[in-house]
C-alpha atoms as a PDB file:
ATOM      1  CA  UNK A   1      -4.971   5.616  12.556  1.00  0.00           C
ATOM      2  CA  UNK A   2      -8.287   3.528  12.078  1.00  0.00           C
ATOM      3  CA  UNK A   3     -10.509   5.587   9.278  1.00  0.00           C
ATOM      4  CA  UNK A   4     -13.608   4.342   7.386  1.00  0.00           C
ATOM      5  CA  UNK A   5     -13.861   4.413   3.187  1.00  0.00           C
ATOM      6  CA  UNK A   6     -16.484   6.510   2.568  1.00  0.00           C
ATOM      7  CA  UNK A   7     -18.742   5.079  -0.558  1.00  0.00           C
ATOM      8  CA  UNK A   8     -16.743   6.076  -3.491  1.00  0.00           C
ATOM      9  CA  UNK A   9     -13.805   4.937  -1.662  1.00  0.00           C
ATOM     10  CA  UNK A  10     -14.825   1.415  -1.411  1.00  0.00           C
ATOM     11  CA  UNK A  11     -15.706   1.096  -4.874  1.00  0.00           C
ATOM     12  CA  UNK A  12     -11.941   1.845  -5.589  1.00  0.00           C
ATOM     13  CA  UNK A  13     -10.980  -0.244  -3.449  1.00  0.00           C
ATOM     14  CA  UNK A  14     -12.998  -2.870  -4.873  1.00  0.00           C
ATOM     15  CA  UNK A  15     -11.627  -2.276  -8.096  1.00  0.00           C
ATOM     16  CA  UNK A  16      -7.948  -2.517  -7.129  1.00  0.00           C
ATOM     17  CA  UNK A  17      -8.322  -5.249  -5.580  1.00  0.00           C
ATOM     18  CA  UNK A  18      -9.455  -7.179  -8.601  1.00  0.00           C
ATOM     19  CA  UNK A  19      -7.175  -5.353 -10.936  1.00  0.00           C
ATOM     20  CA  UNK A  20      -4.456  -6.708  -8.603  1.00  0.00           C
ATOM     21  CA  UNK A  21      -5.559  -9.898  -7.069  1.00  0.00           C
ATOM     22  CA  UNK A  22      -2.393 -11.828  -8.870  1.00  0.00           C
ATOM     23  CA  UNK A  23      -0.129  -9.607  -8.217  1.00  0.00           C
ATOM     24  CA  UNK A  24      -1.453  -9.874  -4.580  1.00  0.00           C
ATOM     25  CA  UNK A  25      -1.227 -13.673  -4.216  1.00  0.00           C
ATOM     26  CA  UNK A  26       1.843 -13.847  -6.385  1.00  0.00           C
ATOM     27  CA  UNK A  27       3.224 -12.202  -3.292  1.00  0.00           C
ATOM     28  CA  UNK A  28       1.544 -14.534  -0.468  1.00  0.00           C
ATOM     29  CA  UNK A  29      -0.234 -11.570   1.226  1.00  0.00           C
ATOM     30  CA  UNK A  30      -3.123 -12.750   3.665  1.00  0.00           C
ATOM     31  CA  UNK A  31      -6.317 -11.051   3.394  1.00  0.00           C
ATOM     32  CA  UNK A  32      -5.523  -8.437   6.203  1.00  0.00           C
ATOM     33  CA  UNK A  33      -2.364  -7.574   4.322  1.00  0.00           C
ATOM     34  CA  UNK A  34      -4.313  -7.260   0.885  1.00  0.00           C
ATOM     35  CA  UNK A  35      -7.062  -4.614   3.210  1.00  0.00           C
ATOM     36  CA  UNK A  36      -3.987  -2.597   4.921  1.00  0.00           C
ATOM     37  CA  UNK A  37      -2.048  -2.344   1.537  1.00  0.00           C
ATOM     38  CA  UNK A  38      -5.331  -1.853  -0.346  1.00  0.00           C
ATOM     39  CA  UNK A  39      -6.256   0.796   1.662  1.00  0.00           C
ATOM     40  CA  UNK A  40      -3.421   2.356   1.739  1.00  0.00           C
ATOM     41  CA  UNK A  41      -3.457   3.086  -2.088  1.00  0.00           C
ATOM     42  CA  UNK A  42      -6.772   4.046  -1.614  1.00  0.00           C
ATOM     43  CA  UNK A  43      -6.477   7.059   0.670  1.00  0.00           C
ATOM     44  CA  UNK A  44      -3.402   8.182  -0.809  1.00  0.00           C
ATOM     45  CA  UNK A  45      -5.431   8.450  -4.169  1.00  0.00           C
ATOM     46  CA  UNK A  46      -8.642  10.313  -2.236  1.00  0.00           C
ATOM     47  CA  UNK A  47      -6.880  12.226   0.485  1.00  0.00           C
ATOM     48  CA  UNK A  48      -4.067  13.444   1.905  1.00  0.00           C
ATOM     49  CA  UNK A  49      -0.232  11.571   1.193  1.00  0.00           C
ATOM     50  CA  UNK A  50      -0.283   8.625   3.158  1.00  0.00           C
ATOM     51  CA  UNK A  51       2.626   6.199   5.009  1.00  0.00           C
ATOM     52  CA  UNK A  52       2.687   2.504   5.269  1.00  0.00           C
ATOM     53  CA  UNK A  53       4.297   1.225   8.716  1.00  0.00           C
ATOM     54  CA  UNK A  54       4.944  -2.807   8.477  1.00  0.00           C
ATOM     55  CA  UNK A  55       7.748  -4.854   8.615  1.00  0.00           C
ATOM     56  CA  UNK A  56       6.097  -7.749   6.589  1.00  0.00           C
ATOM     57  CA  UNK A  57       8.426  -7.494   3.413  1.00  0.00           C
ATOM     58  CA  UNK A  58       5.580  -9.188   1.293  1.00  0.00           C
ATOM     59  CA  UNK A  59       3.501  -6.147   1.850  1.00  0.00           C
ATOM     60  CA  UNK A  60       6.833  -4.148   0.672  1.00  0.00           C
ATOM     61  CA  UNK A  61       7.149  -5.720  -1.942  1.00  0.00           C
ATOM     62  CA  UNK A  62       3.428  -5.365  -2.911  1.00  0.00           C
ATOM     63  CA  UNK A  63       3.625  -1.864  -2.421  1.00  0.00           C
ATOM     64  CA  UNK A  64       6.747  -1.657  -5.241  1.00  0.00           C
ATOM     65  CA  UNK A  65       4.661  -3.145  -7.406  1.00  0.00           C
ATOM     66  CA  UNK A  66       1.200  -1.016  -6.904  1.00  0.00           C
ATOM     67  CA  UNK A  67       3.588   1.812  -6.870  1.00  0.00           C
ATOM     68  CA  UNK A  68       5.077   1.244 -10.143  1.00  0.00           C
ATOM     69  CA  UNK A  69       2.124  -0.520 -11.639  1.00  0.00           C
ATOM     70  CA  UNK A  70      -0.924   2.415 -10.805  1.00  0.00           C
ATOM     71  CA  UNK A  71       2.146   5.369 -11.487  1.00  0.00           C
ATOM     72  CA  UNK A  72       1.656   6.660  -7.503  1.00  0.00           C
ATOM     73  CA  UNK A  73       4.512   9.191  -6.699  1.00  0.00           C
ATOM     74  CA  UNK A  74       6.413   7.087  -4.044  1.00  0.00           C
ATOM     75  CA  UNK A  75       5.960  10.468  -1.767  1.00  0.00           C
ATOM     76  CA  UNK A  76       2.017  10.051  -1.903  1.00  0.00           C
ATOM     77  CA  UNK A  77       2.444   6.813  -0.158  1.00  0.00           C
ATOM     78  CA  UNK A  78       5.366   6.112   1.608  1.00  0.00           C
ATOM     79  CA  UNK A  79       6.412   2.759   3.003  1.00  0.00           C
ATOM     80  CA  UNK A  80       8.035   2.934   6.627  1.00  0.00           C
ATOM     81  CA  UNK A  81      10.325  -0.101   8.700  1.00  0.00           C
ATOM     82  CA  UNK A  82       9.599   0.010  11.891  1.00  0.00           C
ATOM     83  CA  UNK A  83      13.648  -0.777  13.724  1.00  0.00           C
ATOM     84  CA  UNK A  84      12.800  -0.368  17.656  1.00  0.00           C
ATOM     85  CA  UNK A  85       9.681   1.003  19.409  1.00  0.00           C
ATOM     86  CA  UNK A  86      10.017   4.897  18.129  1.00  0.00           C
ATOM     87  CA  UNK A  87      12.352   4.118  15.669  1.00  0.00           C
ATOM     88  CA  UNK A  88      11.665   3.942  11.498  1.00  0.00           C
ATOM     89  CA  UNK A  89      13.483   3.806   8.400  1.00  0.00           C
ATOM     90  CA  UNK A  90      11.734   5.051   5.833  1.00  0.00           C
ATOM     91  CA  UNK A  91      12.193   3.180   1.912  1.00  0.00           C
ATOM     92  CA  UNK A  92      12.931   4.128  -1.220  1.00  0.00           C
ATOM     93  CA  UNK A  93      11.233   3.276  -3.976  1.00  0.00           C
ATOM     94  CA  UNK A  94      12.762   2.225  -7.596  1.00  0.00           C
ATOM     95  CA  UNK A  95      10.831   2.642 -10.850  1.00  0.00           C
ATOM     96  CA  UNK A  96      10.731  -0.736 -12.674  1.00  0.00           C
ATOM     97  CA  UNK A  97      11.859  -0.159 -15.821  1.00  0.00           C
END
């Protein structure tokens, strides 16, 4: 689904993306990796629980660690694999501890 941040939205955004920015390189993400994954976390802090569909497993593991890091209930933003053309697998997240 293609959606627009509204203003208070972006400045979140703006500020996870800074508070994260090593976390986000640490894990070789390219900047329209870093805007899906960013986003992401951003509407599933403003609106409604939100899902993740990627197979890049440098966004997954970005997403662990935003998860654990910002203390997001893994069922607020849920991270999906996509296996064939309808099919998914859905993963589970593990608190660091």
């Amino acid at each position: 689904r293609i959606f627009q941040l509204d203003e208070d939205e972006q400045r979140i955004y703006r500020g996870l993306r800074e508070k994260y920015s090593k976390t986000l390189r640490r894990n070789e993400l390219r900047e329209t990796n870093i805007d899906f994954l960013v986003s992401g976390v951003v509407v599933s802090k403003t609106r409604n629980p939100t899902c993740l569909i990627s197979n890049n497993f440098r966004i997954l593991r970005s997403w662990g660690d935003i998860l654990n890091l910002e203390k997001i209930p893994y069922r607020q933003l849920r991270f999906f694999l996509r296996r064939d053309f309808d099919a998914f697998e859905m993963v589970y997240f593990r608190k660091k501890i």
